[in-house]
Protein backbone atom coordinates (compact mmCIF):
# COMPACT_ATOMS: atom_id res chain seq x y z
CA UNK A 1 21.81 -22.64 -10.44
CA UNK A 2 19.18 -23.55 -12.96
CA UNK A 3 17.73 -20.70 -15.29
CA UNK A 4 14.65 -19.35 -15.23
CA UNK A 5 12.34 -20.07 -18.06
CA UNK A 6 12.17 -17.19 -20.68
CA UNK A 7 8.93 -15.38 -19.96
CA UNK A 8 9.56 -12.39 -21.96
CA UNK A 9 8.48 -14.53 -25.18
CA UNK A 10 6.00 -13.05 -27.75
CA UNK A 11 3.91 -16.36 -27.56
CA UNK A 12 3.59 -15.43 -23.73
CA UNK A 13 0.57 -12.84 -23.99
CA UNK A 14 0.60 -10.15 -21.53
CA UNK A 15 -0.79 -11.07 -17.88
CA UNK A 16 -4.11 -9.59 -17.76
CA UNK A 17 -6.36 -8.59 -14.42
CA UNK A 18 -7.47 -11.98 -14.04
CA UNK A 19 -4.11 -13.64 -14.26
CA UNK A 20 -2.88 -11.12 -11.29
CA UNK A 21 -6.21 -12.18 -9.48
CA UNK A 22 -5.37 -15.87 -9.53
CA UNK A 23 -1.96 -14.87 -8.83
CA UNK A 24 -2.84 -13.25 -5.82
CA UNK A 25 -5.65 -16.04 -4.79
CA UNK A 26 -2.86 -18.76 -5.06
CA UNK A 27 -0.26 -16.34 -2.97
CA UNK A 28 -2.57 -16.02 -0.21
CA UNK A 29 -3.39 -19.53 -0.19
CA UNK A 30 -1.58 -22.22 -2.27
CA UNK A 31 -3.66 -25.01 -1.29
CA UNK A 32 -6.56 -23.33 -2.97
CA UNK A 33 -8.29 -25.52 -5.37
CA UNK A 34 -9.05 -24.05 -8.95
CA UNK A 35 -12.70 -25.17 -8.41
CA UNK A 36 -12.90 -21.79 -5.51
CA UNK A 37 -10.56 -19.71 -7.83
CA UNK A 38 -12.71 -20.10 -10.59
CA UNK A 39 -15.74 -19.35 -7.85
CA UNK A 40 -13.87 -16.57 -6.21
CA UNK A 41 -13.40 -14.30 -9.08
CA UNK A 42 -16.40 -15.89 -11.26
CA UNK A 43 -14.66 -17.62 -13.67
CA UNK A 44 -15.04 -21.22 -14.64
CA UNK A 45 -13.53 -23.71 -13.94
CA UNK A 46 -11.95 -25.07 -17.03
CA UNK A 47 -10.70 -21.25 -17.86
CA UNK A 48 -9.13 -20.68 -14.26
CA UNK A 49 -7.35 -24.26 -15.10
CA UNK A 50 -6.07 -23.19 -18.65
CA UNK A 51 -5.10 -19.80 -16.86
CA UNK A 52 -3.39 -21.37 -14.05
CA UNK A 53 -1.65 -24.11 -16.57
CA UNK A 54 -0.69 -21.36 -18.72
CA UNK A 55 1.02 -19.19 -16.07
CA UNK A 56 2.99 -22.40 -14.60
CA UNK A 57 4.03 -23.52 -18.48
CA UNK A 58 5.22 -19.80 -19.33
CA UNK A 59 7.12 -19.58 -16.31
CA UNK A 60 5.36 -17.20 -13.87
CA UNK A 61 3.68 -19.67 -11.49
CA UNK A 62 7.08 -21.43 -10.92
CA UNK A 63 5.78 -23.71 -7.58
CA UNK A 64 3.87 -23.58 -4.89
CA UNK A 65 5.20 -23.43 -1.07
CA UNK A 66 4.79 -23.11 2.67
CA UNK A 67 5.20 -19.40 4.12
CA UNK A 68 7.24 -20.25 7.53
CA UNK A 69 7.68 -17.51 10.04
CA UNK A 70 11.08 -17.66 10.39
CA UNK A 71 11.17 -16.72 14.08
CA UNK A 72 9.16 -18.94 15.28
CA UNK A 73 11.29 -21.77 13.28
CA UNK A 74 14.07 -20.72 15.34
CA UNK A 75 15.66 -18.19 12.84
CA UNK A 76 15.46 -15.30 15.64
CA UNK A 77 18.62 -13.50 13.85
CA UNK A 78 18.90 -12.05 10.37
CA UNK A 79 20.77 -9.04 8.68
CA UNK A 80 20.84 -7.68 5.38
CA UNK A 81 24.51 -7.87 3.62
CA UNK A 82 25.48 -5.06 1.10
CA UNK A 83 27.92 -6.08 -0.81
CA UNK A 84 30.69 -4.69 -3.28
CA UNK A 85 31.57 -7.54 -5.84
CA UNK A 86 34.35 -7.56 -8.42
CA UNK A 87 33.79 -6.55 -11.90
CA UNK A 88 30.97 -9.02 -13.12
CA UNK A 89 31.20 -11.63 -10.43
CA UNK A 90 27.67 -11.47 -9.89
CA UNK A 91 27.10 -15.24 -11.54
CA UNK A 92 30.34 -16.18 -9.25
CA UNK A 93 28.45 -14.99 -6.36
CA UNK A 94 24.82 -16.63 -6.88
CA UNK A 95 27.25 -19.90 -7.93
CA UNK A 96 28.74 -19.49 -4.43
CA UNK A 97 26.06 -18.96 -2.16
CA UNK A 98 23.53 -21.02 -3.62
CA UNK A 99 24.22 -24.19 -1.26
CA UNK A 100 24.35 -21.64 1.82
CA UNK A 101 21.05 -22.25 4.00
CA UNK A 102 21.51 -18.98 5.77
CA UNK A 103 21.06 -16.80 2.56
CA UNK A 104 17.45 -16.41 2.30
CA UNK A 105 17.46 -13.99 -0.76
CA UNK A 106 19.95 -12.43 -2.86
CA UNK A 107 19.66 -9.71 -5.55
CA UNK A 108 21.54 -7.58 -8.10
CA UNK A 109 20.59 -4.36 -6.86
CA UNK A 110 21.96 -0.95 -8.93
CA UNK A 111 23.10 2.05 -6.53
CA UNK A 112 26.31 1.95 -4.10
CA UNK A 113 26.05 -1.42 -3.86
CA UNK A 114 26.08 -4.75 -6.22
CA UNK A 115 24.30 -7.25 -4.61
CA UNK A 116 21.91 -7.51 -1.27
CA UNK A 117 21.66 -10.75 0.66
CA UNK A 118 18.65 -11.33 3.41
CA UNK A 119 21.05 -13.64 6.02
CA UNK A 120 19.03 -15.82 8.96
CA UNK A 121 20.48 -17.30 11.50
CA UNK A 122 19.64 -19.33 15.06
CA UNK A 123 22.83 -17.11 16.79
CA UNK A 124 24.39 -13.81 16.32
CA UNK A 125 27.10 -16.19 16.32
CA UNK A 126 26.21 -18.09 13.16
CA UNK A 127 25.22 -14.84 11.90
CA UNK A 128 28.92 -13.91 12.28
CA UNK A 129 30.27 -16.62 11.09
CA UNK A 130 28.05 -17.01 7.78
CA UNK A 131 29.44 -13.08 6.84
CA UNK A 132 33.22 -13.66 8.09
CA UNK A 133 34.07 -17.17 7.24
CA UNK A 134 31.27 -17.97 4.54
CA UNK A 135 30.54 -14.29 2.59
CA UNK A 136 33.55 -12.29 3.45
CA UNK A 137 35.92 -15.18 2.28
CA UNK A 138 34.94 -15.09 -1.16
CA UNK A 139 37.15 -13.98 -4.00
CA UNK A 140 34.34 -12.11 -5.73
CA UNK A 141 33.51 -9.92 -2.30
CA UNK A 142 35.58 -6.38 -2.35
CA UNK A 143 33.46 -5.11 0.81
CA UNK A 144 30.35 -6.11 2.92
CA UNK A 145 28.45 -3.66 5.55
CA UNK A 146 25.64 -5.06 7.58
CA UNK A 147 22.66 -4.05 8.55
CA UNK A 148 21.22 -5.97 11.77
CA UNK A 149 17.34 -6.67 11.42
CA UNK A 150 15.88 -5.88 15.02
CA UNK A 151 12.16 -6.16 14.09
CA UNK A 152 10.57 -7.57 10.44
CA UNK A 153 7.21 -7.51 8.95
CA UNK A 154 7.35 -9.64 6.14
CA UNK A 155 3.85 -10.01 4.14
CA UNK A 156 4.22 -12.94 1.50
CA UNK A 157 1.85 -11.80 -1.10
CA UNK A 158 1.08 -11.13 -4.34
CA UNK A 159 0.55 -7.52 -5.19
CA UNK A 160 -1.19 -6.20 -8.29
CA UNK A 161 -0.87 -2.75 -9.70
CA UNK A 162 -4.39 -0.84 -9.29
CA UNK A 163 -5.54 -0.67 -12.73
CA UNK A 164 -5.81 -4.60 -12.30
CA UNK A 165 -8.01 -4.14 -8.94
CA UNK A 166 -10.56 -1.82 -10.47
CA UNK A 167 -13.43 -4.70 -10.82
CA UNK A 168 -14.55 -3.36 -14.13
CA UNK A 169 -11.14 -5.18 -15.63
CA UNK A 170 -11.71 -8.39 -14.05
CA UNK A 171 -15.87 -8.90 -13.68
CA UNK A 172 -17.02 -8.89 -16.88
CA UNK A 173 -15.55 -6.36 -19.22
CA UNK A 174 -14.46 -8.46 -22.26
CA UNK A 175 -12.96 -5.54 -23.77
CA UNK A 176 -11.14 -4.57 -20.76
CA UNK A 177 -10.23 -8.21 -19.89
CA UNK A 178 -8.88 -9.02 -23.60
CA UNK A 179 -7.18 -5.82 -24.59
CA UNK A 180 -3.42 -6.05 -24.67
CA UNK A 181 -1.93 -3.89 -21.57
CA UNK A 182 1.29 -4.37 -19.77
CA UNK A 183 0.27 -4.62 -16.11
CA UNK A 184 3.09 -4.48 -13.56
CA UNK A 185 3.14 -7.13 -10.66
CA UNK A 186 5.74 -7.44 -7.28
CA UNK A 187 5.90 -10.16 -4.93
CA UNK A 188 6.51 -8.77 -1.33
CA UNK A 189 8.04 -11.24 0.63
């Protein structure tokens, strides 16, 4: 697997409201052009382009993509996979797994497990097999348990933390706008 780019550098200033509103413009719509961006949250144009140029070269804005309901593309069966792993076998694991199709996400997670896997499958079937044959049969695996997903609501968006809604941070206020803060930012898929 390729690594990320470092985005924790101290040339990288600190996302701001803005950023987190183009963020969230180009989450709920990639196809959006930077000419409504800049419109939408009253910017021009040639700042929401350095913006949006600066977030892809520092890493954040990493691509843009299609959000496919996986149902209706025929993936009518998924689980989430808890795993145990070995004693720092997480790389082994993402190493592994990254050529299987059925492993939608995977994450080092802290708690009683190591790692959590979103799994989605045409068939309970290939479900099975993908955790038996495919998950179960690695080295780095001590344990699975599964948890069967009967009914998902999955939101792809960009969320921003509510200091960076309050429109007196993104409309105007150059001290509000410019002043270093650390502004935290999830992507709910």
């Amino acid at each position: 697997m390729s690594s990320l780019p470092d985005t924790t550098s101290s040339s990288m200033r600190p996302l701001d409201a803005v950023d987190h509103r183009i963020l969230a413009a180009l989450s709920a719509d990639a196809r959006k052009s930077v000419t409504s961006i800049a419109q939408e949250l009253h910017l021009s144009r040639a700042n929401a382009y350095e913006r949006i140029a600066r977030l892809r070269e520092a890493g954040v804005l990493r691509g843009y993509t299609a959000v496919i309901d996986p149902r209706a593309a025929g993936l009518a069966t998924a689980a989430y996979v808890f795993l145990t792993l070995k004693q720092d076998d997480w790389e082994v694991l993402r190493s592994a797994l990254a050529d299987e199709p059925a492993v939608r996400h995977l994450a080092l997670v802290g708690g009683q497990y190591d790692a959590v896997l979103l799994v989605r499958t045409r068939t309970v079937e290939e479900l099975r097999r993908v955790i038996f044959e495919r998950i179960q049969s690695l080295s780095c695996v001590q344990s699975t348990q599964t948890a069967l997903i009967f009914d998902d609501h999955a939101e792809h968006r960009h969320a921003v933390a509510p200091e960076a809604e309050a429109p007196s941070r993104w409309m105007g206020s150059r001290s509000a706008s410019t002043a270093p803060r650390k502004v935290a930012a999830i992507t709910l898929v």
